[in-house]
PDB file of N, CA and C in Angstrom:
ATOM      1  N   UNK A   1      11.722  16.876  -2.326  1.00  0.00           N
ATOM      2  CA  UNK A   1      12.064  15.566  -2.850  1.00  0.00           C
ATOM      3  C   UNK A   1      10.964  14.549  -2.548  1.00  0.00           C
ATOM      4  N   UNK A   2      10.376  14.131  -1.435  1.00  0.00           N
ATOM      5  CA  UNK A   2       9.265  13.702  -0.747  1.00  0.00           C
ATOM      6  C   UNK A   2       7.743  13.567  -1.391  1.00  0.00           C
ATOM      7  N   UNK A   3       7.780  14.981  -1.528  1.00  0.00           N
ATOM      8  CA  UNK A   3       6.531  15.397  -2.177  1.00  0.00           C
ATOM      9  C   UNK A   3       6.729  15.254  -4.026  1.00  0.00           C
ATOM     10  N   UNK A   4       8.038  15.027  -4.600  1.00  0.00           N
ATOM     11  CA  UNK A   4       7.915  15.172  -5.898  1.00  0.00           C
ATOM     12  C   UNK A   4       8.357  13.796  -5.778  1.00  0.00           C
ATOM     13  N   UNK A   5       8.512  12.288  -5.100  1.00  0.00           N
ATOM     14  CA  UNK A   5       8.628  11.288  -5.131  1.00  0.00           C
ATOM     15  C   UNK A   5       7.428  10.541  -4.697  1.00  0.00           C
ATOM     16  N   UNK A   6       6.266  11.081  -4.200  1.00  0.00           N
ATOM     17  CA  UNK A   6       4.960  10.676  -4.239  1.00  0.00           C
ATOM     18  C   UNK A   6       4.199  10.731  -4.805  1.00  0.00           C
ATOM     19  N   UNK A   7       4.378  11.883  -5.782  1.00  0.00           N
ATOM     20  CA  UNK A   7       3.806  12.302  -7.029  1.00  0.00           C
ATOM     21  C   UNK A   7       4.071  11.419  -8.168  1.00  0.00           C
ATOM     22  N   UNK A   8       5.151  11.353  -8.472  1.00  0.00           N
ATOM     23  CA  UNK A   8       5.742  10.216  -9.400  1.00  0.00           C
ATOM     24  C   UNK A   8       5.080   9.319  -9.328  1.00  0.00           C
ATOM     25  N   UNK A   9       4.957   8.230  -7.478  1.00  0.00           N
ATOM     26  CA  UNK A   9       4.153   7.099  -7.508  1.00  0.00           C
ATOM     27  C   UNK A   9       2.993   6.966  -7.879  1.00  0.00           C
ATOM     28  N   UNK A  10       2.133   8.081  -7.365  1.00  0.00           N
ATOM     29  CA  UNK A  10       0.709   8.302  -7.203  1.00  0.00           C
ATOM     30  C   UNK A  10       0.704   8.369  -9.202  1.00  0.00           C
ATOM     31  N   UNK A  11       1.025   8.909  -9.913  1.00  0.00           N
ATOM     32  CA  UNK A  11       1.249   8.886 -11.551  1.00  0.00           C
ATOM     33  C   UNK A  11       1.252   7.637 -11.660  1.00  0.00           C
ATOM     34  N   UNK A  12       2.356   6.724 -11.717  1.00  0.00           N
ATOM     35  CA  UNK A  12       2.625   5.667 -11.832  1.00  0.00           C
ATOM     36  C   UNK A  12       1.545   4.712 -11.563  1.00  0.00           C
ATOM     37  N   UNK A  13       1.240   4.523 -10.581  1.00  0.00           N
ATOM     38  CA  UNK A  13      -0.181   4.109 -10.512  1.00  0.00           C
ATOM     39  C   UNK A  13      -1.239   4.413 -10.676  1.00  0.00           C
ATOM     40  N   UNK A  14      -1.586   5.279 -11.195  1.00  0.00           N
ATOM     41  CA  UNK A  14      -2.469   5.675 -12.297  1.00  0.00           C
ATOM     42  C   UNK A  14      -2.199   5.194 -13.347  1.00  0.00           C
ATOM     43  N   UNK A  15      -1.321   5.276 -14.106  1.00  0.00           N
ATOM     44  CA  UNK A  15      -1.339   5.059 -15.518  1.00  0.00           C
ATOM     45  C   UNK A  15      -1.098   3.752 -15.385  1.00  0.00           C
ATOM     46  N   UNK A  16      -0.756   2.488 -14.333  1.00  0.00           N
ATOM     47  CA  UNK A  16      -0.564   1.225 -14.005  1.00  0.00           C
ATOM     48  C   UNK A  16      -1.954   0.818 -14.274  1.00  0.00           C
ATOM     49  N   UNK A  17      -3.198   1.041 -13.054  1.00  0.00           N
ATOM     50  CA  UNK A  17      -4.405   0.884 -13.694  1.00  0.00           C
ATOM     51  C   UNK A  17      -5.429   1.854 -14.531  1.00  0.00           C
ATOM     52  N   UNK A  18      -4.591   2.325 -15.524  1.00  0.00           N
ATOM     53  CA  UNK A  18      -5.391   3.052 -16.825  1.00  0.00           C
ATOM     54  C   UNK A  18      -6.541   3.861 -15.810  1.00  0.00           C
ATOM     55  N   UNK A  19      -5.846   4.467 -14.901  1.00  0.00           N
ATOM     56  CA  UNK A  19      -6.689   5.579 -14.298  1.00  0.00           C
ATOM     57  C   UNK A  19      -7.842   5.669 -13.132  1.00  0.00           C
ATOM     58  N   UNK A  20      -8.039   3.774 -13.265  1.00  0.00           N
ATOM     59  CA  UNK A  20      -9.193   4.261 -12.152  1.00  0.00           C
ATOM     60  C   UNK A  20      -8.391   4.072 -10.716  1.00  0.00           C
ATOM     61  N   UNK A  21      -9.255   4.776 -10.116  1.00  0.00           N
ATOM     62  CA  UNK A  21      -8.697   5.604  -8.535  1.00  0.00           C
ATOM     63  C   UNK A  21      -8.597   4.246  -7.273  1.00  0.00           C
ATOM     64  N   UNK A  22      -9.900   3.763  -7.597  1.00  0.00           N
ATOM     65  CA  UNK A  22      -9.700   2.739  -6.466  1.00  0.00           C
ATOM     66  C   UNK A  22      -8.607   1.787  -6.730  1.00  0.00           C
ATOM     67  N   UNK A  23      -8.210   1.031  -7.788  1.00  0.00           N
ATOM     68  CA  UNK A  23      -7.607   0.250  -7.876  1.00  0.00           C
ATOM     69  C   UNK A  23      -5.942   1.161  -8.005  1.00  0.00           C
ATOM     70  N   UNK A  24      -5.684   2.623  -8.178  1.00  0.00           N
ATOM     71  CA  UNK A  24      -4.360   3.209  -8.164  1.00  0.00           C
ATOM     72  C   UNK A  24      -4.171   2.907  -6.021  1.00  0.00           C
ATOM     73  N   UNK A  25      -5.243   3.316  -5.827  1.00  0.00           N
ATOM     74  CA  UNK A  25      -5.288   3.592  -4.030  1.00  0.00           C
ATOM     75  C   UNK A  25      -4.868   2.115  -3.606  1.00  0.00           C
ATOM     76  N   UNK A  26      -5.608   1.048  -3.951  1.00  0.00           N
ATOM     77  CA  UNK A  26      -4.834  -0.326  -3.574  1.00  0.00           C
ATOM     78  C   UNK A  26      -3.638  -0.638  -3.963  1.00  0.00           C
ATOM     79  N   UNK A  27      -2.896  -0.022  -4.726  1.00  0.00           N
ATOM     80  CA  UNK A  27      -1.997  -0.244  -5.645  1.00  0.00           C
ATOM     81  C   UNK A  27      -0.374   0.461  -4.650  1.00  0.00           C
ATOM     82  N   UNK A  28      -0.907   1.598  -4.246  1.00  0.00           N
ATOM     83  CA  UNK A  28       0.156   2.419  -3.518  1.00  0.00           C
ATOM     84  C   UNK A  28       0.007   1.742  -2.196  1.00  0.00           C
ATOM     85  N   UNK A  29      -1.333   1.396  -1.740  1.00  0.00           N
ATOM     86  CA  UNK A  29      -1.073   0.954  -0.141  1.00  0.00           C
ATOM     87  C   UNK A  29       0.077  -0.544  -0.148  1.00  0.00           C
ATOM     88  N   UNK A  30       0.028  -0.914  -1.536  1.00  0.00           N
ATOM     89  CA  UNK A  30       0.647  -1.921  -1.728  1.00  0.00           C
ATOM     90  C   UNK A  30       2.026  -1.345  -1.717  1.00  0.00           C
ATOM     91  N   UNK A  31       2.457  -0.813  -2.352  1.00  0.00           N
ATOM     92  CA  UNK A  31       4.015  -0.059  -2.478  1.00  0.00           C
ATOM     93  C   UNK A  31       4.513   0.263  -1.252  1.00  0.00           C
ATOM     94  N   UNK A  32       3.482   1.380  -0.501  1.00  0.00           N
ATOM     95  CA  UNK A  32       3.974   2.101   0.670  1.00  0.00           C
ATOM     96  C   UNK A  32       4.317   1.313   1.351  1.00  0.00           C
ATOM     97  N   UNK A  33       3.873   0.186   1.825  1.00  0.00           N
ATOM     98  CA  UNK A  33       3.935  -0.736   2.987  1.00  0.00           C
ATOM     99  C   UNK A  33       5.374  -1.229   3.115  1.00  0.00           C
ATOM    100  N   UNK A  34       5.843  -1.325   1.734  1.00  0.00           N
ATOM    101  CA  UNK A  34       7.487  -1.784   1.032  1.00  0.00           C
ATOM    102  C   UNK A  34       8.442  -0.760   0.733  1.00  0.00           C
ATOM    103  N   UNK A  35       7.417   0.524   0.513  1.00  0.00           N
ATOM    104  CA  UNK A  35       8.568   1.238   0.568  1.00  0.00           C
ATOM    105  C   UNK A  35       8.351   2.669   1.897  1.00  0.00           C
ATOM    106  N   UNK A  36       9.422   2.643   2.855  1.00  0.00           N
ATOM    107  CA  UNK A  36       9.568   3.800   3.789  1.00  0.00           C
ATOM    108  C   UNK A  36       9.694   5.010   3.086  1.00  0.00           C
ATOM    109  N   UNK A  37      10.258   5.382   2.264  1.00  0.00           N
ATOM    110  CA  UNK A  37      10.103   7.261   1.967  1.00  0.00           C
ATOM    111  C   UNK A  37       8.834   7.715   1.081  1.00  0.00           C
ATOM    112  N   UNK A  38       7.912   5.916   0.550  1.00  0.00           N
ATOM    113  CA  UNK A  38       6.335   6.603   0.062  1.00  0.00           C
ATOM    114  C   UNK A  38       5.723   6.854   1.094  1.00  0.00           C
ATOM    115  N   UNK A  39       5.561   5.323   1.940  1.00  0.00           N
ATOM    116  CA  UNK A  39       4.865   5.793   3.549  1.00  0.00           C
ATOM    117  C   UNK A  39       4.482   6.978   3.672  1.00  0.00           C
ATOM    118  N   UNK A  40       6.244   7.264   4.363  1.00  0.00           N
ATOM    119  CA  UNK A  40       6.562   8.414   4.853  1.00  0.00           C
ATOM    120  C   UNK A  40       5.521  10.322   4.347  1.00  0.00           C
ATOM    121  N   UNK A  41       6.263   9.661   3.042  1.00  0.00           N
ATOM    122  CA  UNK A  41       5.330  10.665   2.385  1.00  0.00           C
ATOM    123  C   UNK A  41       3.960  11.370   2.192  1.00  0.00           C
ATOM    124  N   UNK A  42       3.490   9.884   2.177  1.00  0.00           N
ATOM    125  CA  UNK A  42       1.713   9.915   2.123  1.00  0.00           C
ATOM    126  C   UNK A  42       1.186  10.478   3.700  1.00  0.00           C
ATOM    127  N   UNK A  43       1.809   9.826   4.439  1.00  0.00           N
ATOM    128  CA  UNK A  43       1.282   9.985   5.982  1.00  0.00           C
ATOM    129  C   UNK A  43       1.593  11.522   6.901  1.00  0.00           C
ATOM    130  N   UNK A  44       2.690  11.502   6.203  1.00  0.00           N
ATOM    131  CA  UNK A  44       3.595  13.013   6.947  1.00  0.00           C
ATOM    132  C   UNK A  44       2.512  14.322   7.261  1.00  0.00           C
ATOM    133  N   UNK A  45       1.782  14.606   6.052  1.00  0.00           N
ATOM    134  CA  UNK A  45       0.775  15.571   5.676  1.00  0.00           C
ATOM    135  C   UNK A  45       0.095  15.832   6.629  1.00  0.00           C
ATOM    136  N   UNK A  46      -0.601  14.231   7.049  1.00  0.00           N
ATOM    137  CA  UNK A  46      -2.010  13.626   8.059  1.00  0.00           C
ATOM    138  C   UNK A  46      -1.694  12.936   9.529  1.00  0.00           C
ATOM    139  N   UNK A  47      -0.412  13.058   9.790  1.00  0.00           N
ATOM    140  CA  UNK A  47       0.181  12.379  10.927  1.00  0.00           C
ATOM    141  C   UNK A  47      -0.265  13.379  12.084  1.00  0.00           C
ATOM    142  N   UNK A  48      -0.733  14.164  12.021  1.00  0.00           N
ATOM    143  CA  UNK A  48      -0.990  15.042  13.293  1.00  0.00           C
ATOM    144  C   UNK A  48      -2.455  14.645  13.810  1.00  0.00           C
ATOM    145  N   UNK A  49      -3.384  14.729  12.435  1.00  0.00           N
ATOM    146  CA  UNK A  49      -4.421  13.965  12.454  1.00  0.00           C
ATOM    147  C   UNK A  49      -4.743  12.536  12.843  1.00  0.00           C
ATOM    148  N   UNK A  50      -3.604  11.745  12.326  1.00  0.00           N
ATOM    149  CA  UNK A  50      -3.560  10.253  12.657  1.00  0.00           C
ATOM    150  C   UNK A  50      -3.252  10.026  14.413  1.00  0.00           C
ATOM    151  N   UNK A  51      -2.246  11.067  14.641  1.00  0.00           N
ATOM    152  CA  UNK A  51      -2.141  11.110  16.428  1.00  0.00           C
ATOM    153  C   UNK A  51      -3.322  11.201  17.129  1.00  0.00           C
ATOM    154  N   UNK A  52      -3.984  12.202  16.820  1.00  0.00           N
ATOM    155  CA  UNK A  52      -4.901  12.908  17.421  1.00  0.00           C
ATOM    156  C   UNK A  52      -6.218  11.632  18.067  1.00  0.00           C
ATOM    157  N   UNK A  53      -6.209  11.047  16.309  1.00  0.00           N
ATOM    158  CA  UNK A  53      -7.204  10.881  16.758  1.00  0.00           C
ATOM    159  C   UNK A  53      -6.968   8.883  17.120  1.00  0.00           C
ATOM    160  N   UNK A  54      -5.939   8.820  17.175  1.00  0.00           N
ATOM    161  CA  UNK A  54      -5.383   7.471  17.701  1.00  0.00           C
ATOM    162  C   UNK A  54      -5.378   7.505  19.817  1.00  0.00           C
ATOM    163  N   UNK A  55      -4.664   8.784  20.194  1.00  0.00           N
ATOM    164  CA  UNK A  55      -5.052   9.316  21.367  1.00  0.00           C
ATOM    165  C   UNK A  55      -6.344   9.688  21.484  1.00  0.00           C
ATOM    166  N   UNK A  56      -7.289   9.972  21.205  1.00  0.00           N
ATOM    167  CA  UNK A  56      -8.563   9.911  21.586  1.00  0.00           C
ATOM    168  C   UNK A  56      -9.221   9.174  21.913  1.00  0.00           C
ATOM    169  N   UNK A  57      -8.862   7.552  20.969  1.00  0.00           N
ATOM    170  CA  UNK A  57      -9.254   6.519  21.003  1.00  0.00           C
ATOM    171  C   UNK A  57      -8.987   5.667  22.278  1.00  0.00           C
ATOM    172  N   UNK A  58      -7.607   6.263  22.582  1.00  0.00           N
ATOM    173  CA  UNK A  58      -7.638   5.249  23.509  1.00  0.00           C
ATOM    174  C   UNK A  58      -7.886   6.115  25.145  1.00  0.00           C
ATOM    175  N   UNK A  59      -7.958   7.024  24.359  1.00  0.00           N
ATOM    176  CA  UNK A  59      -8.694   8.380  25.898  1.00  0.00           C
ATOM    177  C   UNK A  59     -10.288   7.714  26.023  1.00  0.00           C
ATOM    178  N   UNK A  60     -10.558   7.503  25.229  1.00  0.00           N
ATOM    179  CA  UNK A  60     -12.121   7.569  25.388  1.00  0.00           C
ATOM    180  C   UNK A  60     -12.138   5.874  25.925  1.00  0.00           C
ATOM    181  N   UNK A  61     -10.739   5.263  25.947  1.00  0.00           N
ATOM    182  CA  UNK A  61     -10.999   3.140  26.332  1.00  0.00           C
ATOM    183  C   UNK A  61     -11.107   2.805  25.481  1.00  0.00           C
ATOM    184  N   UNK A  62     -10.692   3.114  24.103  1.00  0.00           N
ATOM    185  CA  UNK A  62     -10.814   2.249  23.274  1.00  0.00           C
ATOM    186  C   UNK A  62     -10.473   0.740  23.655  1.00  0.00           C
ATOM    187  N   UNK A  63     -10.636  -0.212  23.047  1.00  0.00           N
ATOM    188  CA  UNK A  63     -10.381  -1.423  23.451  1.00  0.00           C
ATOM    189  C   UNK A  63      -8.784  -1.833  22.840  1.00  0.00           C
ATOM    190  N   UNK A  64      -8.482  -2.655  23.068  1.00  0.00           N
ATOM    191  CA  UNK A  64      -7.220  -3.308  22.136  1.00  0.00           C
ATOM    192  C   UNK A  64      -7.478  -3.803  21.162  1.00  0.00           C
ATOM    193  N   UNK A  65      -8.890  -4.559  20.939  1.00  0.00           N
ATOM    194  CA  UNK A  65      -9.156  -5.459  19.874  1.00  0.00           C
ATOM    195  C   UNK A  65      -9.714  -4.239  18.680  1.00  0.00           C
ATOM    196  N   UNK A  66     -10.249  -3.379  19.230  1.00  0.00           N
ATOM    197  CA  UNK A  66     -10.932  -2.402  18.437  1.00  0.00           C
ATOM    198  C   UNK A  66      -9.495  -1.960  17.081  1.00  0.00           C
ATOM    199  N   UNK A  67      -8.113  -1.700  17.818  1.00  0.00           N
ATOM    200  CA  UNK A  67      -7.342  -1.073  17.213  1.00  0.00           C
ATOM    201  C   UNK A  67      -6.741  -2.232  16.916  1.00  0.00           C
ATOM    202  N   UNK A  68      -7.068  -3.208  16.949  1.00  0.00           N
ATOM    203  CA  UNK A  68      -5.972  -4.575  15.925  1.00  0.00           C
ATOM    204  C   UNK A  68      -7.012  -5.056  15.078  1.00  0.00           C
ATOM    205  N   UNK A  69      -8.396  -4.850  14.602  1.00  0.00           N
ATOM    206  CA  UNK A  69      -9.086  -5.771  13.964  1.00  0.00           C
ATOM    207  C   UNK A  69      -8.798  -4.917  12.496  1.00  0.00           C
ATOM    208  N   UNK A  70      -7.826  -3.981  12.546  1.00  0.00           N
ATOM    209  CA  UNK A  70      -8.091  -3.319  10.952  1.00  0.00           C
ATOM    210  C   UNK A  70      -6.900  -3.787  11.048  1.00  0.00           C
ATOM    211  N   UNK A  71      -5.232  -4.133  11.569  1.00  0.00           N
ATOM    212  CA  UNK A  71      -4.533  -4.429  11.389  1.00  0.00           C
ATOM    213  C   UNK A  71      -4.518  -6.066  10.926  1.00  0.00           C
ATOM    214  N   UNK A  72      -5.663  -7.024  11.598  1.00  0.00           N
ATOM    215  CA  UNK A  72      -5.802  -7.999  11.293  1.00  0.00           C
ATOM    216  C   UNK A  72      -6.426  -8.300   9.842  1.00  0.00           C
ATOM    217  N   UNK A  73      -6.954  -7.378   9.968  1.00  0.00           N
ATOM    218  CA  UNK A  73      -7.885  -7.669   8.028  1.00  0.00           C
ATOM    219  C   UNK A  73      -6.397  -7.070   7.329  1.00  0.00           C
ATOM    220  N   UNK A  74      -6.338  -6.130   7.297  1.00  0.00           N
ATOM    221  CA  UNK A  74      -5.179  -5.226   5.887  1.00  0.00           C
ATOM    222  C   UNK A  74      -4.174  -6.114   6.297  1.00  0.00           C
ATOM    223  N   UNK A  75      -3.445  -6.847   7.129  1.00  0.00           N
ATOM    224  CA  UNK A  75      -1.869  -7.333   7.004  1.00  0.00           C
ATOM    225  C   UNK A  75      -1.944  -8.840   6.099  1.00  0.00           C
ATOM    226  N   UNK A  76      -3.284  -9.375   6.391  1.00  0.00           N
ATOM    227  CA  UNK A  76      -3.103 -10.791   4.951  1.00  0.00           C
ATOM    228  C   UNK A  76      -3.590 -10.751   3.527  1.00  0.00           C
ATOM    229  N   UNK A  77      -4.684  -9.399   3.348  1.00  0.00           N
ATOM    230  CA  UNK A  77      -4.253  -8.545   2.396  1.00  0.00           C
ATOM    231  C   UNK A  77      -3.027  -8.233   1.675  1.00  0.00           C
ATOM    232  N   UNK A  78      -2.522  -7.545   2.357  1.00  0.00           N
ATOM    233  CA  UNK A  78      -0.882  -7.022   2.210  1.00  0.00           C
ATOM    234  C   UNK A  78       0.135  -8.124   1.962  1.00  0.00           C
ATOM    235  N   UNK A  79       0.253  -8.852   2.874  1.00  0.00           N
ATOM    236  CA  UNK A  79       1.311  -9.678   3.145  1.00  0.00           C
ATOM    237  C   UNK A  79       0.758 -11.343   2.338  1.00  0.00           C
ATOM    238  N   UNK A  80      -0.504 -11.402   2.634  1.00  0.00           N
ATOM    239  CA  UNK A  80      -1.083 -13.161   2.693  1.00  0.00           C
ATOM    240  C   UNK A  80      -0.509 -13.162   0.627  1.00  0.00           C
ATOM    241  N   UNK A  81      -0.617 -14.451   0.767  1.00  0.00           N
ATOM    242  CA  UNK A  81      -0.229 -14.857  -0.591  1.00  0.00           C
ATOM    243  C   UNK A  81      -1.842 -15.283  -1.127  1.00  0.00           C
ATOM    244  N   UNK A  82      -1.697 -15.441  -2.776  1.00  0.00           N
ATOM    245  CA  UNK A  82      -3.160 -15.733  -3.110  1.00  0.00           C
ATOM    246  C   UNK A  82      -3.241 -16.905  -3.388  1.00  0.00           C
ATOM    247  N   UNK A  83      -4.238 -17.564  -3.463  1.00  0.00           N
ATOM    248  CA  UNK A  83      -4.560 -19.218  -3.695  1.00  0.00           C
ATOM    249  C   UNK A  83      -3.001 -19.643  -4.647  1.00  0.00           C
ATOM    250  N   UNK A  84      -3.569 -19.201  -5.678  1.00  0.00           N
ATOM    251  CA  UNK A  84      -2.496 -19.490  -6.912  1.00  0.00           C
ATOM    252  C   UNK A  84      -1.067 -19.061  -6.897  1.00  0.00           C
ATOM    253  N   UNK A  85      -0.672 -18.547  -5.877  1.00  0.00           N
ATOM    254  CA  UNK A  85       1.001 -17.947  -5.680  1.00  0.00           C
ATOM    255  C   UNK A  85       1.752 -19.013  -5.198  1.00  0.00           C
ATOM    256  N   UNK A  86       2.670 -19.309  -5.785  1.00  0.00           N
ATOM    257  CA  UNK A  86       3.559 -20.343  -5.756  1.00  0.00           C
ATOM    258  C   UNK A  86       4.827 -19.766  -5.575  1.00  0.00           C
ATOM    259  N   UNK A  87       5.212 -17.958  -5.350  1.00  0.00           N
ATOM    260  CA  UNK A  87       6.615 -17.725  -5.169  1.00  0.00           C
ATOM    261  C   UNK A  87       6.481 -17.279  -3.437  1.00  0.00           C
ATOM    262  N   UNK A  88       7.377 -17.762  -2.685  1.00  0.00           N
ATOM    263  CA  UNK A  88       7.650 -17.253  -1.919  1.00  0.00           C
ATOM    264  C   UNK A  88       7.839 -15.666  -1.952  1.00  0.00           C
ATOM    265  N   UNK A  89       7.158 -14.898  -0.621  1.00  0.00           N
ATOM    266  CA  UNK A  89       7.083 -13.743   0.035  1.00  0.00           C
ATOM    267  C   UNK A  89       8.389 -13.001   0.166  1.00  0.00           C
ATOM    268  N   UNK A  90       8.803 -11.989  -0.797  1.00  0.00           N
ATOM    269  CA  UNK A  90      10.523 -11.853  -0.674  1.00  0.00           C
ATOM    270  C   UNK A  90      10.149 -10.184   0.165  1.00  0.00           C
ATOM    271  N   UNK A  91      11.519 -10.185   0.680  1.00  0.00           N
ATOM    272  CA  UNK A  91      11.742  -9.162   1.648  1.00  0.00           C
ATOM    273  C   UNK A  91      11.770  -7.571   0.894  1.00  0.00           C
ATOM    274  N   UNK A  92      12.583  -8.008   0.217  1.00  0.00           N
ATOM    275  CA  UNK A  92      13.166  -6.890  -0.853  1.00  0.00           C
ATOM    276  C   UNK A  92      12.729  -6.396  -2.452  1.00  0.00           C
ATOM    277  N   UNK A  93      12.054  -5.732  -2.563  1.00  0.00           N
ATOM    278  CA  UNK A  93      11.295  -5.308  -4.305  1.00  0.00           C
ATOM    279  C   UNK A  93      12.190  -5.507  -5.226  1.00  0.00           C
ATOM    280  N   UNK A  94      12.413  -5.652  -6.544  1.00  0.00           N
ATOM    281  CA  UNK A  94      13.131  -6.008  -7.635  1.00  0.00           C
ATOM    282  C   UNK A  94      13.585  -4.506  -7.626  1.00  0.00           C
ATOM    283  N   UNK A  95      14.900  -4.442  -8.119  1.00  0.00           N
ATOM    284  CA  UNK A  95      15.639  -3.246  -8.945  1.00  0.00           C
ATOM    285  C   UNK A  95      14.397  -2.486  -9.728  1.00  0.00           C
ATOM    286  N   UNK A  96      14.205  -1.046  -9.600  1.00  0.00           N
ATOM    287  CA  UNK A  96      13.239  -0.466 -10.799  1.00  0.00           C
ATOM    288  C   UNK A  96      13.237  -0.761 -12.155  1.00  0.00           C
ATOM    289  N   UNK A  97      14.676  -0.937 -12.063  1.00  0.00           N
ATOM    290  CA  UNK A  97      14.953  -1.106 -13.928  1.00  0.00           C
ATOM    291  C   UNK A  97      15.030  -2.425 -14.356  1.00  0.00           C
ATOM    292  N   UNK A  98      14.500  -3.343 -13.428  1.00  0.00           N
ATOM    293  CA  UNK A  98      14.721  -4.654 -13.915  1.00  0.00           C
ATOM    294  C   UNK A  98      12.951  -4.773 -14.742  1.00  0.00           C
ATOM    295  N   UNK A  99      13.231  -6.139 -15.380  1.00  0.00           N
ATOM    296  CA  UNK A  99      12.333  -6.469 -16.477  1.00  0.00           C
ATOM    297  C   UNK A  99      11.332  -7.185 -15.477  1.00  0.00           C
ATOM    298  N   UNK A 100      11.828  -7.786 -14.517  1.00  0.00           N
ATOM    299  CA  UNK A 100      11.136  -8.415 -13.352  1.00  0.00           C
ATOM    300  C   UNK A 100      10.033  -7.743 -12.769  1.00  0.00           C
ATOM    301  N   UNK A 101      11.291  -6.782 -11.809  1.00  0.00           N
ATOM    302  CA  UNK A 101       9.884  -5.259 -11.711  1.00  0.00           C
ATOM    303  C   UNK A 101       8.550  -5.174 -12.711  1.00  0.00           C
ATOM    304  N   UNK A 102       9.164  -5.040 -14.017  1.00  0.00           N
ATOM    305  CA  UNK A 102       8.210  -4.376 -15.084  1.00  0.00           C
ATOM    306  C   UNK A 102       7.185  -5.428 -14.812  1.00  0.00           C
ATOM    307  N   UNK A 103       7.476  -6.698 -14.888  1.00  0.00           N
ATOM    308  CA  UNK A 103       6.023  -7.785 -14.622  1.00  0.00           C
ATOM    309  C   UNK A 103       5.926  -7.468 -13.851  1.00  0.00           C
ATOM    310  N   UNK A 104       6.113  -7.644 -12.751  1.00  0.00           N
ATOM    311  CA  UNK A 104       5.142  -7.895 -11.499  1.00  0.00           C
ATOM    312  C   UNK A 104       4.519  -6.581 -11.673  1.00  0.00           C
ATOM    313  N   UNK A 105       4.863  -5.496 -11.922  1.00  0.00           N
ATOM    314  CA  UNK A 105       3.328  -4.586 -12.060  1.00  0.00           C
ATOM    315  C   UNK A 105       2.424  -4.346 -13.127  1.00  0.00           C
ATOM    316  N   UNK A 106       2.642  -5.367 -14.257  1.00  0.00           N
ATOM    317  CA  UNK A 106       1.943  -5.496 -15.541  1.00  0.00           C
ATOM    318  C   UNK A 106       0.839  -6.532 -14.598  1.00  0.00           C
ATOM    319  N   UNK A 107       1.622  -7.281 -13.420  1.00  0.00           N
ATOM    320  CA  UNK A 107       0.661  -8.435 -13.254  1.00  0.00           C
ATOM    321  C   UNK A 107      -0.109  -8.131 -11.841  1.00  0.00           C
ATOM    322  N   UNK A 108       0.233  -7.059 -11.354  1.00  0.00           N
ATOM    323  CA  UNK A 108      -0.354  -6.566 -10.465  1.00  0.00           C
ATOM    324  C   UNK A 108      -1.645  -5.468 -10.848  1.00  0.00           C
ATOM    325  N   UNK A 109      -1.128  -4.430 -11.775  1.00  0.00           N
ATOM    326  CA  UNK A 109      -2.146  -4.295 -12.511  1.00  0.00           C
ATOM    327  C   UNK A 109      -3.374  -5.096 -13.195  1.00  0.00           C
ATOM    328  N   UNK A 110      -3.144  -6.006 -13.846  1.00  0.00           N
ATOM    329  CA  UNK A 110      -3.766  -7.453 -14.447  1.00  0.00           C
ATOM    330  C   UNK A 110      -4.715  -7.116 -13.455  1.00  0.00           C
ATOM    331  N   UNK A 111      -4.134  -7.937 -12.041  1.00  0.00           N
ATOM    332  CA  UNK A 111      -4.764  -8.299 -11.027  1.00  0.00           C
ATOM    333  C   UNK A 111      -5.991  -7.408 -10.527  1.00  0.00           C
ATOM    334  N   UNK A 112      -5.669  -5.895 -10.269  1.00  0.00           N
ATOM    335  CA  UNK A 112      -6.752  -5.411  -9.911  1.00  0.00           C
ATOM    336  C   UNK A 112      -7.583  -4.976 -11.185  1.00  0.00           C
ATOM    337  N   UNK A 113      -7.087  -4.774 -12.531  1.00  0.00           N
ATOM    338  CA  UNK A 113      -8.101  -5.223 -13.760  1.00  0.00           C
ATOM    339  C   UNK A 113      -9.268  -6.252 -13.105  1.00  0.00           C
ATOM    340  N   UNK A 114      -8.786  -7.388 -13.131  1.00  0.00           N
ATOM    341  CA  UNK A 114      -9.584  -8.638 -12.640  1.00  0.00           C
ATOM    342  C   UNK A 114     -10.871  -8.368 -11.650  1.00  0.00           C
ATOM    343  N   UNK A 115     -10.572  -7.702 -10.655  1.00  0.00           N
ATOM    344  CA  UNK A 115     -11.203  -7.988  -9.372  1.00  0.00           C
ATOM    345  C   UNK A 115     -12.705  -6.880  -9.760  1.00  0.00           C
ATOM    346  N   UNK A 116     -12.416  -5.861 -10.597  1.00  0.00           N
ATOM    347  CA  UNK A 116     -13.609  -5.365 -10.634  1.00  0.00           C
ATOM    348  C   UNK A 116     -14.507  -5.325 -12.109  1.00  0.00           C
TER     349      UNK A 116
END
């Protein structure tokens, strides 16, 4: 179920930005973050890897700041609103089948159209 519900997304965003990769990859980090069973999904595979080498890091002293300065860049990314956003930051994603949904990823798409 997992694996054939990540697939779906990973599609979906593809055909959201007419295929190109970087802007599908910004597109899901955007989703996952909102949704727990894509997360889940994407990470599950690489989580042994992600341990590994998160314990290493801090075997070897990593610092504290070392492991918050990528959390500090990607979370106003993620979360920050853009100059021009005038809706408040909602908790909860629109219904799939709503028409609402359907914009915001016509306009999220738009968006990474734009940027490159």
């Amino acid at each position: 179920m997992t694996e054939d519900y990540v697939k779906v997304k990973i599609q979906e965003a593809l055909k959201a930005t007419d295929g190109d990769k970087k802007d599908a990859q910004k597109l899901l980090i955007t989703w996952a973050v909102r949704d727990q069973p894509l997360l889940l999904g994407i990470a599950k595979p690489h989580l042994r890897a992600l341990v590994a080498a998160r314990i290493e890091q801090i075997a070897r002293g990593g610092s504290k700041k070392e492991s918050e300065s990528s959390a500090e860049h990607l979370d106003p990314a993620i979360f920050g609103h853009t100059k021009g956003e005038k809706r408040h930051l909602t908790k909860v994603p629109p219904p799939k089948s709503s028409a609402r949904q359907a914009s915001v990823m016509h306009q999220l798409a738009a968006a990474f159209k734009k940027k490159s």
